[in-house]
N, C-alpha and C. Protein backbone atom coordinates (compact mmCIF):
# COMPACT_ATOMS: atom_id res chain seq x y z
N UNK A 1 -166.52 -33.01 -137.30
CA UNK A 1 -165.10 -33.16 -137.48
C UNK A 1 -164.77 -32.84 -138.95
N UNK A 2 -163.71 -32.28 -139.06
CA UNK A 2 -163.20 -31.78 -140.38
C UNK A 2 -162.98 -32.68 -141.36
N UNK A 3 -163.12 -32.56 -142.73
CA UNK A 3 -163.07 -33.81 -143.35
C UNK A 3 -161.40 -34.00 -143.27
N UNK A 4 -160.38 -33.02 -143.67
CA UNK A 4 -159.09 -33.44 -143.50
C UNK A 4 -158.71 -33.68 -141.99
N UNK A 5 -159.34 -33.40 -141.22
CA UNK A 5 -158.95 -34.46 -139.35
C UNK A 5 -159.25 -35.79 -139.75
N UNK A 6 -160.54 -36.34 -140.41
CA UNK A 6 -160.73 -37.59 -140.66
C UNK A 6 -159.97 -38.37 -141.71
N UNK A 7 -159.46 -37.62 -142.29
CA UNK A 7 -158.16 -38.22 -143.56
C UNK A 7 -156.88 -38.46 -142.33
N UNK A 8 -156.15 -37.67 -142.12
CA UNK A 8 -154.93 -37.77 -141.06
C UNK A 8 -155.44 -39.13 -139.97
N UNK A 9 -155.96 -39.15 -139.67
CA UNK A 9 -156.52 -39.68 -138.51
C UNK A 9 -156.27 -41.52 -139.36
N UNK A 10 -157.55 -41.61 -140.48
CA UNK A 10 -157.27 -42.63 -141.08
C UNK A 10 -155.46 -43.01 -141.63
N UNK A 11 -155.25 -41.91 -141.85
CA UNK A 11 -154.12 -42.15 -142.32
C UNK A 11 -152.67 -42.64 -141.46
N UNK A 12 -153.02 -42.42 -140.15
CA UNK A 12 -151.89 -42.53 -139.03
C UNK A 12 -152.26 -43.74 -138.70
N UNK A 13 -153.56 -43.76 -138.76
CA UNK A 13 -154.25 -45.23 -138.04
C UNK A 13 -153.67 -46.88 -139.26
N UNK A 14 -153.40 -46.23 -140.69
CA UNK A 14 -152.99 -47.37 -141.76
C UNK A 14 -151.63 -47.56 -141.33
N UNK A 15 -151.05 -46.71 -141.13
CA UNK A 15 -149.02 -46.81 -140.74
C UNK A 15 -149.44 -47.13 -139.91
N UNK A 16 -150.03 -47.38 -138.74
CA UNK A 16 -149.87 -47.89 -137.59
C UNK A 16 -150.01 -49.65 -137.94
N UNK A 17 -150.84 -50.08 -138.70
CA UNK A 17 -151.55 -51.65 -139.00
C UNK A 17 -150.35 -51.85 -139.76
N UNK A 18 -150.07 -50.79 -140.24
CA UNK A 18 -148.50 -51.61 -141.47
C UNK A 18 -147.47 -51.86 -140.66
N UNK A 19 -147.10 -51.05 -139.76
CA UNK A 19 -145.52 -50.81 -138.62
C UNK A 19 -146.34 -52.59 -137.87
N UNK A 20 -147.13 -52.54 -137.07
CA UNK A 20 -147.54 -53.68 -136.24
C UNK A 20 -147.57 -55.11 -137.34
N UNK A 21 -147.86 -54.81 -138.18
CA UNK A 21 -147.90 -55.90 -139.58
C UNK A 21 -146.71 -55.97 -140.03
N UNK A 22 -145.73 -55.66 -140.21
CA UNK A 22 -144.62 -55.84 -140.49
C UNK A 22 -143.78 -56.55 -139.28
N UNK A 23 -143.84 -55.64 -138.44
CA UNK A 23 -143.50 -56.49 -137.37
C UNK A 23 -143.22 -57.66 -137.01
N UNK A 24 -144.98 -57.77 -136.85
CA UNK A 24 -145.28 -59.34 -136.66
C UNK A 24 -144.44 -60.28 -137.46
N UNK A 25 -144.73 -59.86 -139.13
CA UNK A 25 -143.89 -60.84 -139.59
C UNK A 25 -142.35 -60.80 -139.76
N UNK A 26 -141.65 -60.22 -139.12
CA UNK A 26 -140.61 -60.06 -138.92
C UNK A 26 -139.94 -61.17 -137.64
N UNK A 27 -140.82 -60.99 -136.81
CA UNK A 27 -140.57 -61.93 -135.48
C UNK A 27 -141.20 -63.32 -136.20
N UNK A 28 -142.25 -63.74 -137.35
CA UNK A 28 -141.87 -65.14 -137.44
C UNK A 28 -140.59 -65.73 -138.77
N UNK A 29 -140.05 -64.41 -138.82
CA UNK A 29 -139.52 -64.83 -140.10
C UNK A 29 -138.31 -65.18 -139.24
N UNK A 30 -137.94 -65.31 -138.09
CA UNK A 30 -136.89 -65.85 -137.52
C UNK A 30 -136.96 -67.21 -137.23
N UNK A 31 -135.64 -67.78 -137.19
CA UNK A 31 -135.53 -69.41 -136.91
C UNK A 31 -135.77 -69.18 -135.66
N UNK A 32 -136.23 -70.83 -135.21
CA UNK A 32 -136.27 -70.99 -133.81
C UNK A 32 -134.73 -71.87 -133.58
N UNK A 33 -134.59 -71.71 -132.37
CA UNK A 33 -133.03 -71.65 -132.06
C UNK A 33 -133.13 -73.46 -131.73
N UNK A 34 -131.77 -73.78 -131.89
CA UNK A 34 -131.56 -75.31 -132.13
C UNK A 34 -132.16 -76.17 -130.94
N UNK A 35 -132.46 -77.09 -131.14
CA UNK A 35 -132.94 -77.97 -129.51
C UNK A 35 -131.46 -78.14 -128.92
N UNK A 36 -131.49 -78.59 -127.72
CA UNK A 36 -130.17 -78.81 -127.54
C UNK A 36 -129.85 -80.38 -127.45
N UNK A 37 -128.98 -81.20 -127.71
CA UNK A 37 -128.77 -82.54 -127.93
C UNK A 37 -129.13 -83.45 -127.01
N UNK A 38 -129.59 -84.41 -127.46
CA UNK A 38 -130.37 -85.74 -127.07
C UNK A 38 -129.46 -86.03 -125.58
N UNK A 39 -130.43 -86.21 -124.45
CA UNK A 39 -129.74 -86.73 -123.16
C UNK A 39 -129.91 -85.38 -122.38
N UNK A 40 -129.24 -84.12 -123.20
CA UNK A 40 -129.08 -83.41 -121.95
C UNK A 40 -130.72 -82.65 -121.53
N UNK A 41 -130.02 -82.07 -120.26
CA UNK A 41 -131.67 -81.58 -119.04
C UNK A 41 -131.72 -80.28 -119.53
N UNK A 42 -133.33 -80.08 -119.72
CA UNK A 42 -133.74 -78.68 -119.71
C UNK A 42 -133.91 -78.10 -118.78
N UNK A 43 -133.86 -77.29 -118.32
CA UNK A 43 -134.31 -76.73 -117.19
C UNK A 43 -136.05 -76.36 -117.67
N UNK A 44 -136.86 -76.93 -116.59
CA UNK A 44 -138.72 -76.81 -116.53
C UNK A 44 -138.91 -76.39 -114.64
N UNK A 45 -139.59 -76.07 -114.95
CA UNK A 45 -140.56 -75.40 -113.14
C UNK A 45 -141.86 -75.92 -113.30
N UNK A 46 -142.18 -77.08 -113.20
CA UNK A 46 -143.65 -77.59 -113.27
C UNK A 46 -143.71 -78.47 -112.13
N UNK A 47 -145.31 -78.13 -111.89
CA UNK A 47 -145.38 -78.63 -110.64
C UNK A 47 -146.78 -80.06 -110.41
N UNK A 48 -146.92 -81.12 -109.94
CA UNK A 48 -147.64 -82.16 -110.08
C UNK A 48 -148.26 -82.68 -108.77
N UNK A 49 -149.32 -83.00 -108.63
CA UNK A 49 -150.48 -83.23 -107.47
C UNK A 49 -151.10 -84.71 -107.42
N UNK A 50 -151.13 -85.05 -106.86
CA UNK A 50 -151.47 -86.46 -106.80
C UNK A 50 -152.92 -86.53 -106.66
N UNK A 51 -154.13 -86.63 -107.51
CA UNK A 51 -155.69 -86.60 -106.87
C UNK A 51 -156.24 -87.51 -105.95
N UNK A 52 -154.89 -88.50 -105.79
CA UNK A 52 -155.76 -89.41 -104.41
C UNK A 52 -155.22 -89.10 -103.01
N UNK A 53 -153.85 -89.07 -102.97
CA UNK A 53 -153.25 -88.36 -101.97
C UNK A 53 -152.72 -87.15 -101.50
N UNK A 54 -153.07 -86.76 -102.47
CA UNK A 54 -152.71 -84.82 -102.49
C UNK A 54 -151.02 -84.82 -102.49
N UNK A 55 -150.37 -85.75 -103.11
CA UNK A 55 -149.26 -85.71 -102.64
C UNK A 55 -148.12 -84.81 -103.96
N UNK A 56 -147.22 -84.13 -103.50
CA UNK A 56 -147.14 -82.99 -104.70
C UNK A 56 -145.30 -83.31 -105.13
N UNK A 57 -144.99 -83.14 -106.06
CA UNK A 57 -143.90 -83.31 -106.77
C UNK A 57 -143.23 -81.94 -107.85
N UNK A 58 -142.28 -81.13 -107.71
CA UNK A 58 -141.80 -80.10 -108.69
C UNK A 58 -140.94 -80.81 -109.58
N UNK A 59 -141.04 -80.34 -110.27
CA UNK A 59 -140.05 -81.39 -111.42
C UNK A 59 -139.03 -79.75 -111.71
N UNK A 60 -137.91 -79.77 -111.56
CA UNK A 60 -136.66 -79.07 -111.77
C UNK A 60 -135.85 -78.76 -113.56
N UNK A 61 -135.49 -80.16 -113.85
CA UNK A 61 -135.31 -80.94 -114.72
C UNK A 61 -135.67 -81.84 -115.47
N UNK A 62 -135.22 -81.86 -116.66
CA UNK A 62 -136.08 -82.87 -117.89
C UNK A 62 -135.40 -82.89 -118.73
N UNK A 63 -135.34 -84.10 -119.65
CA UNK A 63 -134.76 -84.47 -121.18
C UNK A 63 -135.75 -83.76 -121.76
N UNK A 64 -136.74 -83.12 -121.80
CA UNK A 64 -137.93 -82.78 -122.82
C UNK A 64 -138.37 -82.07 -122.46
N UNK A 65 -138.85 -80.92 -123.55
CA UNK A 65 -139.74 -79.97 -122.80
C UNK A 65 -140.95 -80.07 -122.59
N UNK A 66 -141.86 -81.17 -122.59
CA UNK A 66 -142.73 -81.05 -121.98
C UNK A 66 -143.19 -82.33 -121.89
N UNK A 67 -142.57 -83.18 -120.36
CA UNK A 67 -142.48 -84.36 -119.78
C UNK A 67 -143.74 -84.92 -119.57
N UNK A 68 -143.65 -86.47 -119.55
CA UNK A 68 -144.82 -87.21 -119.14
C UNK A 68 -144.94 -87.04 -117.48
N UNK A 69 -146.35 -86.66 -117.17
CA UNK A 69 -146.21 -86.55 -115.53
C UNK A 69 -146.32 -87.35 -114.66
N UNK A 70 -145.58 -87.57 -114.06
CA UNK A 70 -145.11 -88.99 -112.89
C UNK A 70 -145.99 -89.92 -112.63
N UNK A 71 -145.70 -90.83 -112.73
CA UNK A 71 -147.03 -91.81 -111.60
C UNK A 71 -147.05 -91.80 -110.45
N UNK A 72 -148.12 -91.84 -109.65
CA UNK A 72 -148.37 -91.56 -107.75
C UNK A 72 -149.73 -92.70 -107.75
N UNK A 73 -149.66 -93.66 -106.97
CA UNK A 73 -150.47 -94.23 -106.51
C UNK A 73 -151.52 -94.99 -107.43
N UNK A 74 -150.51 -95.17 -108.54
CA UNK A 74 -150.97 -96.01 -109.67
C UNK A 74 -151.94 -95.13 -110.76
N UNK A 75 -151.25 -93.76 -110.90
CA UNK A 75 -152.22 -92.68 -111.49
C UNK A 75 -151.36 -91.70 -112.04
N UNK A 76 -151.52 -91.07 -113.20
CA UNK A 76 -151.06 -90.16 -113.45
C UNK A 76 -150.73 -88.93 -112.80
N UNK A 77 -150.06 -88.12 -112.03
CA UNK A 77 -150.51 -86.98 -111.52
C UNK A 77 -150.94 -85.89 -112.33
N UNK A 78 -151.47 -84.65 -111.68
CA UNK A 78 -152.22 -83.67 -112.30
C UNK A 78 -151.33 -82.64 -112.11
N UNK A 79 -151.41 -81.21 -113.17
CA UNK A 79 -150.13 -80.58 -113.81
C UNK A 79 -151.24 -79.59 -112.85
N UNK A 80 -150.27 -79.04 -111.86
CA UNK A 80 -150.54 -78.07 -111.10
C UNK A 80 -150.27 -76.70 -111.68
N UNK A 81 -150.82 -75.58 -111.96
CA UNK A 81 -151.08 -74.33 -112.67
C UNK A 81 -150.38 -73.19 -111.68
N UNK A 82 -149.27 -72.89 -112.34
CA UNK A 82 -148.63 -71.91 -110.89
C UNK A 82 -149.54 -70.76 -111.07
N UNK A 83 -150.11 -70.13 -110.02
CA UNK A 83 -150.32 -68.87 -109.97
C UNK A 83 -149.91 -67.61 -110.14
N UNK A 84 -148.86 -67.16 -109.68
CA UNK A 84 -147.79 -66.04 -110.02
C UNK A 84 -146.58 -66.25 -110.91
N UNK A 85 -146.74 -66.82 -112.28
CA UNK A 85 -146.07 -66.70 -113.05
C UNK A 85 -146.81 -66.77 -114.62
């Protein structure tokens, strides 16, 4: 390979790490957007399993984004892992 193919080559390949590096910090240099006020429901899609009775619960809604999971049969339930999402 030519020594100037291997210069260009390096050289497209550095603008490329700078454009993706800049980037990046561009997307954290943004605020994260306000919570929304105490009381009201988030909308969540999580889903909960009972390990003694298999018994299953979706939770819709929540004050929080990321809720304590129900009690069933004197037990915590278990945070069911959706598959297609």
């Amino acid at each position: 390979m030519p020594l100037w193919l291997s210069v260009l080559i390096a050289i497209v390949v550095g603008m490329l790490f700078i454009r993706v590096g800049i980037g990046v910090l561009l997307m954290i240099r943004q605020p994260l957007p306000p919570p929304p006020p105490p009381g009201e429901l988030r909308r969540v899609k999580i889903s909960y399993r009972c390990s003694i009775c298999y018994a299953e619960v979706r939770m819709t809604t929540s004050p929080e984004e990321d809720p304590e999971p129900p009690r069933h049969c004197g037990d915590d339930m278990d945070l069911i892992v959706p598959i297609d999402d």
